[in-house]
PDB file of N, CA and C in Angstrom:
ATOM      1  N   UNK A   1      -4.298 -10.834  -7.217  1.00  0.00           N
ATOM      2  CA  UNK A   1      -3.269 -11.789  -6.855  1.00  0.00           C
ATOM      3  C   UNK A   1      -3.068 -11.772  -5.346  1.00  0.00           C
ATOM      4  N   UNK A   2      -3.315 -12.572  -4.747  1.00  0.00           N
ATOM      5  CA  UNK A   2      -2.896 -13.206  -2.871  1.00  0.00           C
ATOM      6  C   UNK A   2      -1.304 -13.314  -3.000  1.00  0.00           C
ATOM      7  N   UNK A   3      -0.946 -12.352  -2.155  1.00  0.00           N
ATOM      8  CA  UNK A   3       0.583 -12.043  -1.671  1.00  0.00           C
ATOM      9  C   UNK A   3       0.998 -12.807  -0.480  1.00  0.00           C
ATOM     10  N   UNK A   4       1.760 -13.168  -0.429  1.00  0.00           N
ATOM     11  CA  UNK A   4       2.121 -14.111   0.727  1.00  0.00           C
ATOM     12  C   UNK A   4       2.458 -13.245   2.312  1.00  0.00           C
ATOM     13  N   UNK A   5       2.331 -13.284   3.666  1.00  0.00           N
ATOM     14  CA  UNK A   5       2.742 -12.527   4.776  1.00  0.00           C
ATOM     15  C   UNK A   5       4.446 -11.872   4.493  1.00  0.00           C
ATOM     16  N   UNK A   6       4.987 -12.900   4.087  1.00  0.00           N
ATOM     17  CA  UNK A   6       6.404 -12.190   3.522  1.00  0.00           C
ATOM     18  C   UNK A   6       6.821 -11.366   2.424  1.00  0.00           C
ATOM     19  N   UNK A   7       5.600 -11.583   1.396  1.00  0.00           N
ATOM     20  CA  UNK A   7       5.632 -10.922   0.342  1.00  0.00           C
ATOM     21  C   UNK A   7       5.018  -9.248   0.943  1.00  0.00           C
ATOM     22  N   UNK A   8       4.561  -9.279   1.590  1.00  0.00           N
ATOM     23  CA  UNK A   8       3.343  -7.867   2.698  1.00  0.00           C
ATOM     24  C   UNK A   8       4.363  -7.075   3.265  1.00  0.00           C
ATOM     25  N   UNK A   9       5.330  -7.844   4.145  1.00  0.00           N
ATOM     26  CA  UNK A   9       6.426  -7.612   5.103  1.00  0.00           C
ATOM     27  C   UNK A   9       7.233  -6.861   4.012  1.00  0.00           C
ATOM     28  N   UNK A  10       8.213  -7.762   2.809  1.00  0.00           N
ATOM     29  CA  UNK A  10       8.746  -7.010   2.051  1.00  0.00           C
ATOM     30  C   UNK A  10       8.171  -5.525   1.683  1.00  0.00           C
ATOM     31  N   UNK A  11       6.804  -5.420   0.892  1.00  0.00           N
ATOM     32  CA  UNK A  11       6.579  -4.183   0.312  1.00  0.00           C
ATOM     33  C   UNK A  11       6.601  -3.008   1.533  1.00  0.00           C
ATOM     34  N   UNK A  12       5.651  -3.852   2.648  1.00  0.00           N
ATOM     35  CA  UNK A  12       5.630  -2.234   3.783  1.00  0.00           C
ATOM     36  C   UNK A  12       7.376  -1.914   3.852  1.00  0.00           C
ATOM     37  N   UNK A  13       8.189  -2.843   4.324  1.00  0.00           N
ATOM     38  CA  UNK A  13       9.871  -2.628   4.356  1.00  0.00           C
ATOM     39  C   UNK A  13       9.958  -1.338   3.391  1.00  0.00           C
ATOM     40  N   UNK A  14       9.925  -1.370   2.132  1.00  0.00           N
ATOM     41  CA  UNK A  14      10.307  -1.034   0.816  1.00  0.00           C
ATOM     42  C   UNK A  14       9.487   0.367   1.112  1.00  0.00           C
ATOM     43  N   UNK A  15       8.620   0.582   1.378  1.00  0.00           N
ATOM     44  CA  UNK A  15       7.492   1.399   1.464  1.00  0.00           C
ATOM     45  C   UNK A  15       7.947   2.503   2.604  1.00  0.00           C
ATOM     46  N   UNK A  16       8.809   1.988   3.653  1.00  0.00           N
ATOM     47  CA  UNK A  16       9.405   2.929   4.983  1.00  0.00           C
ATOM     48  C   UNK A  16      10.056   3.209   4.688  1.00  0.00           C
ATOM     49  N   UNK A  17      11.446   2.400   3.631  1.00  0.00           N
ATOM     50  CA  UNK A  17      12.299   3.436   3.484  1.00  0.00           C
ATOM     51  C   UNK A  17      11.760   4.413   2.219  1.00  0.00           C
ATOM     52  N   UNK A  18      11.261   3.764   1.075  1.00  0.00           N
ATOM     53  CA  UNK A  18      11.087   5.057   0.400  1.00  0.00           C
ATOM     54  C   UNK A  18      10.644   6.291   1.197  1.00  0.00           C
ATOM     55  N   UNK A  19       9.526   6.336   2.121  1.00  0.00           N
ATOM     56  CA  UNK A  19       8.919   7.142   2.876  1.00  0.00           C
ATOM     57  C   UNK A  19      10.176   7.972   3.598  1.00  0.00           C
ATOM     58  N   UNK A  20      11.636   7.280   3.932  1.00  0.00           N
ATOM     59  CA  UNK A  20      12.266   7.919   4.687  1.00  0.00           C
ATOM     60  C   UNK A  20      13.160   8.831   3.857  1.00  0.00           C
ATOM     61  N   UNK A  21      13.130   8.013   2.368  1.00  0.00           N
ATOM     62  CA  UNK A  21      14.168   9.029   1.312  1.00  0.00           C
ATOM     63  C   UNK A  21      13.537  10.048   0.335  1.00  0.00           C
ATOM     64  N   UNK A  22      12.341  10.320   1.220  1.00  0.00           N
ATOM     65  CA  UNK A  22      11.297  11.104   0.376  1.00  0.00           C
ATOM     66  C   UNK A  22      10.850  11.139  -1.041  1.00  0.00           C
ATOM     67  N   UNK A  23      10.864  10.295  -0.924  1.00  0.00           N
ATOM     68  CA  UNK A  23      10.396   9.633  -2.798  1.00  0.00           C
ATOM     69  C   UNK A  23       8.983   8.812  -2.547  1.00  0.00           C
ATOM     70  N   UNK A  24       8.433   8.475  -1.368  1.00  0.00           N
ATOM     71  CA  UNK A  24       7.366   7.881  -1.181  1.00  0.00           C
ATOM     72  C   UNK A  24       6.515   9.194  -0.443  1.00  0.00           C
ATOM     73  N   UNK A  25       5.399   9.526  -0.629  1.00  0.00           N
ATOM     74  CA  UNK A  25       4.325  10.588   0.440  1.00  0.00           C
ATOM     75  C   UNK A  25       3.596   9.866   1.172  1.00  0.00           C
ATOM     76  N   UNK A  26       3.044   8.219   0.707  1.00  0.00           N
ATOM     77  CA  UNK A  26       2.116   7.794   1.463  1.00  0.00           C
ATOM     78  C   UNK A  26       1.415   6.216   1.077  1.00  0.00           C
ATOM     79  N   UNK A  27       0.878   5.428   1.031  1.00  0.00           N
ATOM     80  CA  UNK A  27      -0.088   4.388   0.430  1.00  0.00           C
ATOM     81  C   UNK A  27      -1.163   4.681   0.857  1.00  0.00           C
ATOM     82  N   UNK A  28      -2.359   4.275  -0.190  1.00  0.00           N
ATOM     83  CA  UNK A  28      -3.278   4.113  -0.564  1.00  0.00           C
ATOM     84  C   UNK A  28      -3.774   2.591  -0.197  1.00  0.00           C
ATOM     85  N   UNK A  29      -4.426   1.890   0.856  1.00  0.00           N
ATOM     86  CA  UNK A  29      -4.932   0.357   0.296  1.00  0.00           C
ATOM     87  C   UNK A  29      -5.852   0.468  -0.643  1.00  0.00           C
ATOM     88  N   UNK A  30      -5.915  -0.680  -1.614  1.00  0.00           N
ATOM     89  CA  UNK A  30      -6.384  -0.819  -2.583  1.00  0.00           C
ATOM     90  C   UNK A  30      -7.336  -2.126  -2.443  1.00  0.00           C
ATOM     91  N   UNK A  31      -8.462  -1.988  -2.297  1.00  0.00           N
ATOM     92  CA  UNK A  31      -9.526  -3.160  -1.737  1.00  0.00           C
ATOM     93  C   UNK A  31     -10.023  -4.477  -2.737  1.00  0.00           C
ATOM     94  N   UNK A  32      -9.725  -4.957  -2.902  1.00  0.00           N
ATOM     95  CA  UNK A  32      -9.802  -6.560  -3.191  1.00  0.00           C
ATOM     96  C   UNK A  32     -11.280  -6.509  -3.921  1.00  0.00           C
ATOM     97  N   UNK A  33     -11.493  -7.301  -4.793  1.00  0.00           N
ATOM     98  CA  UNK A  33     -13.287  -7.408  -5.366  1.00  0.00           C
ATOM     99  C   UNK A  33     -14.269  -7.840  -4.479  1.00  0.00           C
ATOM    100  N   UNK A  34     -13.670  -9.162  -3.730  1.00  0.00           N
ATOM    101  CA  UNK A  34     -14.695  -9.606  -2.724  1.00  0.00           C
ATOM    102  C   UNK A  34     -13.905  -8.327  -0.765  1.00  0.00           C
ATOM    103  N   UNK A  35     -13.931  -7.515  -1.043  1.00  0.00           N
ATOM    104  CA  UNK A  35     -13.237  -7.128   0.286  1.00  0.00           C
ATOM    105  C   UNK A  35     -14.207  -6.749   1.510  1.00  0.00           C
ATOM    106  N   UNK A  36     -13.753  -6.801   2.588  1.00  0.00           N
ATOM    107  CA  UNK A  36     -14.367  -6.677   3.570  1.00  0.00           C
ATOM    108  C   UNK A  36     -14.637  -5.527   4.064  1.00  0.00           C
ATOM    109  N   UNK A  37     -15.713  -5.278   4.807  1.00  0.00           N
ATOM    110  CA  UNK A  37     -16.655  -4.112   5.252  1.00  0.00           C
ATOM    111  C   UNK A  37     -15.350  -3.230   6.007  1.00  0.00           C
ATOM    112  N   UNK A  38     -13.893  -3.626   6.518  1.00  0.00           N
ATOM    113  CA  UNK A  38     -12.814  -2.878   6.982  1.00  0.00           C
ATOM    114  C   UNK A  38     -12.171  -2.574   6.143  1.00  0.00           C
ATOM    115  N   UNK A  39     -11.989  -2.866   5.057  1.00  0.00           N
ATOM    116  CA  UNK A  39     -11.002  -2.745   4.096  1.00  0.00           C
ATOM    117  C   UNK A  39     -12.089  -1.732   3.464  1.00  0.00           C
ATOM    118  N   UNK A  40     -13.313  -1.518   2.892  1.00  0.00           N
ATOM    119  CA  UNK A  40     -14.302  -0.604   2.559  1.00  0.00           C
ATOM    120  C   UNK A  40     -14.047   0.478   3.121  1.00  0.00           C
ATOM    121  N   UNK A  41     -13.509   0.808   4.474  1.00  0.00           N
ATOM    122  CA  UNK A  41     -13.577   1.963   5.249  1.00  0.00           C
ATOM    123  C   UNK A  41     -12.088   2.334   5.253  1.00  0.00           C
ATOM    124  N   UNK A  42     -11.180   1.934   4.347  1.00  0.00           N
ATOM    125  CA  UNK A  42     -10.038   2.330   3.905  1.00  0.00           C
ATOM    126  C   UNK A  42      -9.829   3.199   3.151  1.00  0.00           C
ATOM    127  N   UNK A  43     -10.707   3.218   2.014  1.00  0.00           N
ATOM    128  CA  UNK A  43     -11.116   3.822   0.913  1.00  0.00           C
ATOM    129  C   UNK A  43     -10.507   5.443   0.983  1.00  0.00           C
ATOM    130  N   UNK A  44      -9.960   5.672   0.657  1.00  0.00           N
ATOM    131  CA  UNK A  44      -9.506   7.511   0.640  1.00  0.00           C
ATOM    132  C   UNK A  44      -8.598   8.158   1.569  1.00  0.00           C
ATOM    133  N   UNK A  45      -8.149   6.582   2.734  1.00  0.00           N
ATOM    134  CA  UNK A  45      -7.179   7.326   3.664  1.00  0.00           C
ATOM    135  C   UNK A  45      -6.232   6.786   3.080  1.00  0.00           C
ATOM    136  N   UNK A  46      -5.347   7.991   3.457  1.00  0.00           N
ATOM    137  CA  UNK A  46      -3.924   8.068   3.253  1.00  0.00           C
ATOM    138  C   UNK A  46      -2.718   7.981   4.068  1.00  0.00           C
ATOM    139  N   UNK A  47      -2.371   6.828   4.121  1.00  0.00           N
ATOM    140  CA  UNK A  47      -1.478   6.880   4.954  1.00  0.00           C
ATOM    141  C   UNK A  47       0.202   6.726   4.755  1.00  0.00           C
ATOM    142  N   UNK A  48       1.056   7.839   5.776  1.00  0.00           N
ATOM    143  CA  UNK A  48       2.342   7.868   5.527  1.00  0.00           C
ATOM    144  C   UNK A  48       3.356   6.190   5.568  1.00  0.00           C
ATOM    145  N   UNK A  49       4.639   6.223   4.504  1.00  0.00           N
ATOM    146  CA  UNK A  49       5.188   5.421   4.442  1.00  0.00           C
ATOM    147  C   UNK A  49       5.309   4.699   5.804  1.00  0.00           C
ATOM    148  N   UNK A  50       5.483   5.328   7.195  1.00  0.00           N
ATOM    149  CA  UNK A  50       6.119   4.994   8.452  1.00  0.00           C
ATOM    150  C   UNK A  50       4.386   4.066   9.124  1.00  0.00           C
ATOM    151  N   UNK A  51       3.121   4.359   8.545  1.00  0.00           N
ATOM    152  CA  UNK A  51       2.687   3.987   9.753  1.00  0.00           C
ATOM    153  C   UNK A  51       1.599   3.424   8.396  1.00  0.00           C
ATOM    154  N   UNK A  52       1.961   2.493   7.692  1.00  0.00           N
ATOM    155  CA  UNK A  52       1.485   1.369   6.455  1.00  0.00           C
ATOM    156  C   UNK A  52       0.622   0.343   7.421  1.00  0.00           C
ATOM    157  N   UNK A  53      -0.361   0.011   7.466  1.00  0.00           N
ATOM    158  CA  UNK A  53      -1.477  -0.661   8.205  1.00  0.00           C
ATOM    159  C   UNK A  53      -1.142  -2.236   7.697  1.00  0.00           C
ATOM    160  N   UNK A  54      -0.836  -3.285   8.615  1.00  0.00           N
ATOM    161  CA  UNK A  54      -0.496  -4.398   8.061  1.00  0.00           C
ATOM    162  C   UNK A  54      -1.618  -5.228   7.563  1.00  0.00           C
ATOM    163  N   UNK A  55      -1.682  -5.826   6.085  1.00  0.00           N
ATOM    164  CA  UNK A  55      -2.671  -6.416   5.246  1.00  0.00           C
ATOM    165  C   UNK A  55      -2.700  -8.423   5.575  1.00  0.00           C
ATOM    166  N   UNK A  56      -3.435  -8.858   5.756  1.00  0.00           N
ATOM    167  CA  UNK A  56      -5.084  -8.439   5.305  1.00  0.00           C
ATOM    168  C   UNK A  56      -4.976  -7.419   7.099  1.00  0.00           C
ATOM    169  N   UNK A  57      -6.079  -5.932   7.362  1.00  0.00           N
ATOM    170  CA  UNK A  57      -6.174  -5.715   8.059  1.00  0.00           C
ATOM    171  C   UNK A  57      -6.692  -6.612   9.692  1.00  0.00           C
ATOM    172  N   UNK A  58      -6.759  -6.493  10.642  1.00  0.00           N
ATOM    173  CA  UNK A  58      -6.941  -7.252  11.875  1.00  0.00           C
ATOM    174  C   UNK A  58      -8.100  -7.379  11.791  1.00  0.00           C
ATOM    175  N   UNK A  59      -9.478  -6.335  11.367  1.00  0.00           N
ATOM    176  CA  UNK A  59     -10.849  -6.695  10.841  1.00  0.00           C
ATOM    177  C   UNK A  59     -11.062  -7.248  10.032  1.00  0.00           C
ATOM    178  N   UNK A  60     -10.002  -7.606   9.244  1.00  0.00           N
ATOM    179  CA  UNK A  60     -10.782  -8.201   8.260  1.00  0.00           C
ATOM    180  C   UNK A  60     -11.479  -9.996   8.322  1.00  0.00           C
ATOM    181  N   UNK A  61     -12.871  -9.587   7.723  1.00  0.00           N
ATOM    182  CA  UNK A  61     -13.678 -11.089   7.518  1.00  0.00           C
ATOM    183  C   UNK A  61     -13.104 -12.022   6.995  1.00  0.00           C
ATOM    184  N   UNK A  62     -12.722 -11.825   6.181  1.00  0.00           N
ATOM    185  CA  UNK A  62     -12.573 -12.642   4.628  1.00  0.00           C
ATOM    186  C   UNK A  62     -11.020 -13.484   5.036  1.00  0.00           C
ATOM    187  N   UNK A  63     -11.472 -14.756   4.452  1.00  0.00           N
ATOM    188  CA  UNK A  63     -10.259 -15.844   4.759  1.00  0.00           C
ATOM    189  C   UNK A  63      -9.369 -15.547   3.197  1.00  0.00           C
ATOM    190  N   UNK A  64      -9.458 -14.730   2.407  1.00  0.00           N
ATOM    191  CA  UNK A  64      -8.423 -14.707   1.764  1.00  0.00           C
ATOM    192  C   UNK A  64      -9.012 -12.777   0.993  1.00  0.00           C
ATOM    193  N   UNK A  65      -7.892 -12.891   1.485  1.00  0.00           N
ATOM    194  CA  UNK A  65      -7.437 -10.992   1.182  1.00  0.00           C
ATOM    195  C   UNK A  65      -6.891 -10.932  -0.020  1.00  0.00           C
ATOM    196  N   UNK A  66      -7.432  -9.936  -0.562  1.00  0.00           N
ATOM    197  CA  UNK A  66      -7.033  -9.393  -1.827  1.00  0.00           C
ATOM    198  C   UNK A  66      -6.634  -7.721  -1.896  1.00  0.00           C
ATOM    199  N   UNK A  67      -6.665  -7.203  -0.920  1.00  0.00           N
ATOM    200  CA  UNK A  67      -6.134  -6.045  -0.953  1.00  0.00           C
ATOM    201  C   UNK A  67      -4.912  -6.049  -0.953  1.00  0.00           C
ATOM    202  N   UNK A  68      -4.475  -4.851  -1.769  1.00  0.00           N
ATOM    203  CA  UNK A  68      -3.067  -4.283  -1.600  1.00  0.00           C
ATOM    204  C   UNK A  68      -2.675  -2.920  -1.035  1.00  0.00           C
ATOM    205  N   UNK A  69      -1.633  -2.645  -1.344  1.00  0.00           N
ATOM    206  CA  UNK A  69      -0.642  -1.424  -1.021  1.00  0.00           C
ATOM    207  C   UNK A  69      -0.990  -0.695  -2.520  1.00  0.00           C
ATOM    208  N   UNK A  70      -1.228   0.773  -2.710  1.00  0.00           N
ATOM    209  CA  UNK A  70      -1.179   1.134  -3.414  1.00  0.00           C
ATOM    210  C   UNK A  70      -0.018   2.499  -3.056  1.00  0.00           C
ATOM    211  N   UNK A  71       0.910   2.847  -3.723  1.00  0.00           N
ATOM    212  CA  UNK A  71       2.212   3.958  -3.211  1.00  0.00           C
ATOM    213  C   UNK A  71       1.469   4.837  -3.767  1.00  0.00           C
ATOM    214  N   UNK A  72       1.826   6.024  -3.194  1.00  0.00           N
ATOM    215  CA  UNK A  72       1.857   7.375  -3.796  1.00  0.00           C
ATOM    216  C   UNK A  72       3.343   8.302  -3.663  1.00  0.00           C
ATOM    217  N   UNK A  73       3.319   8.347  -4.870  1.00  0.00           N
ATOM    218  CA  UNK A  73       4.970   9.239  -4.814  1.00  0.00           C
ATOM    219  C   UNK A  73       5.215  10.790  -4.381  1.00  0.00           C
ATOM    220  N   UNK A  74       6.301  11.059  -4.085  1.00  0.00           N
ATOM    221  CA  UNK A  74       6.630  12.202  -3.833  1.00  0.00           C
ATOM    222  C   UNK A  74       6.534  13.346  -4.940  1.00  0.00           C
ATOM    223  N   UNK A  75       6.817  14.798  -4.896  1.00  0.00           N
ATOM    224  CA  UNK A  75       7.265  14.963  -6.114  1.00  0.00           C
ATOM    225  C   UNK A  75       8.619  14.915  -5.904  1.00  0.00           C
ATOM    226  N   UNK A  76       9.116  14.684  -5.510  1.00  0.00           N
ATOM    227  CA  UNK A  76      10.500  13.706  -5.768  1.00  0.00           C
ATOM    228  C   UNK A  76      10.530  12.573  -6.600  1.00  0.00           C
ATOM    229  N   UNK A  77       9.738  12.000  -6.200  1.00  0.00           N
ATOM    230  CA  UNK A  77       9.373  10.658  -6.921  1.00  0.00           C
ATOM    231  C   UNK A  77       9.344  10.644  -8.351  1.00  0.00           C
ATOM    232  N   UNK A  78       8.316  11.333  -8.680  1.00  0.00           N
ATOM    233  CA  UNK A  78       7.530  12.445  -9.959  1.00  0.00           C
ATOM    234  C   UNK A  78       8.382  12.949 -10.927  1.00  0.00           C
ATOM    235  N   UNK A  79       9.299  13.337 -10.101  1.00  0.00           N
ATOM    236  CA  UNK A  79      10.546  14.143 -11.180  1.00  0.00           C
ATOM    237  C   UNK A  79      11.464  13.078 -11.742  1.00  0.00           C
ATOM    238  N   UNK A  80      11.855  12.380 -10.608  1.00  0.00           N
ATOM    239  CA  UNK A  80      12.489  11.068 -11.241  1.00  0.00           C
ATOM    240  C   UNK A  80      12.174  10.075 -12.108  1.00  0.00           C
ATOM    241  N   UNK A  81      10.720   9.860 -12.333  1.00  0.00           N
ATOM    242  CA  UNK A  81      10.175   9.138 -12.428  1.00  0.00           C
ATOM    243  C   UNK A  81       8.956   9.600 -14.203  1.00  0.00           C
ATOM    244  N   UNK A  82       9.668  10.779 -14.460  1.00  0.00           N
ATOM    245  CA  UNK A  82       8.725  11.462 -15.522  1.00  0.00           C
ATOM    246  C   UNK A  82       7.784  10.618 -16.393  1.00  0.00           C
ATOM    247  N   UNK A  83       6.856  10.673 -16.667  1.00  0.00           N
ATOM    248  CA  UNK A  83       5.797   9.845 -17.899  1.00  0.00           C
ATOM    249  C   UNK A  83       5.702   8.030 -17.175  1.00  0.00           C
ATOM    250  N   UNK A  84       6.539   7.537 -16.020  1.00  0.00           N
ATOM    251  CA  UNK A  84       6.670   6.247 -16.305  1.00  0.00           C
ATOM    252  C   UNK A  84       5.763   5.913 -14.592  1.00  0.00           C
ATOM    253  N   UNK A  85       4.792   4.842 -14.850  1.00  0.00           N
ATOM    254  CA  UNK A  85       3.662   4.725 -13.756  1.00  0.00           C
ATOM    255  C   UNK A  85       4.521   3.685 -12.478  1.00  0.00           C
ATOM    256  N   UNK A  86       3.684   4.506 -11.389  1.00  0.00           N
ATOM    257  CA  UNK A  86       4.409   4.240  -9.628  1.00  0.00           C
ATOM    258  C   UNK A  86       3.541   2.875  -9.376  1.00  0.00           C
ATOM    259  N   UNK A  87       4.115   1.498  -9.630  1.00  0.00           N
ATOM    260  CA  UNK A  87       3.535   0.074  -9.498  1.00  0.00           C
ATOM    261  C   UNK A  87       3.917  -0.014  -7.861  1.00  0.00           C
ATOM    262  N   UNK A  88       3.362  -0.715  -7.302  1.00  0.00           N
ATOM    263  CA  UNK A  88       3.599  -1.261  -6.134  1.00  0.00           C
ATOM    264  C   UNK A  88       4.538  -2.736  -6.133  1.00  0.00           C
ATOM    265  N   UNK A  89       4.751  -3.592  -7.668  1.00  0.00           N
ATOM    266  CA  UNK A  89       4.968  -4.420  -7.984  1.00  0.00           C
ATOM    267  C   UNK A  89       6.326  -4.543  -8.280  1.00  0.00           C
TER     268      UNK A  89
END
């Protein structure tokens, strides 16, 4: 699903403060089917709530982005959150 620039803006928002109330550790981008050779080299970094890389990245080729934000929770998060899955959605 193609997220709109405001729809991007919202989640990173959402994404800093969790990061600031320690319930967020970090995102994951999550690369699109057709994604680009920058978004490929995303793959496994992890980055903290505060410094979320704005999507589609500045390399990227592709006139329509399909990558997302993928969260990773705290164990803060974890505890709160027992048996029930961390959506970005």
């Amino acid at each position: 699903m193609h997220k709109t620039p405001a729809q991007i803006a919202r989640s990173r928002r959402a994404f800093q403060i969790l990061h600031r109330l320690g319930l967020l550790r970090g995102v994951h981008i999550s690369v699109g089917l057709d994604a680009c050779e920058a978004a490929h080299l995303q793959i496994g970094i992890e980055y903290p709530g505060y410094t979320v890389p704005r999507l589609p990245l500045t390399q990227c080729t592709r006139g329509h982005c399909e990558c997302q934000y993928k969260p990773i929770g705290s164990e803060q998060m974890r505890r709160l959150y027992v048996g029930k899955p961390l959506s970005p959605n």
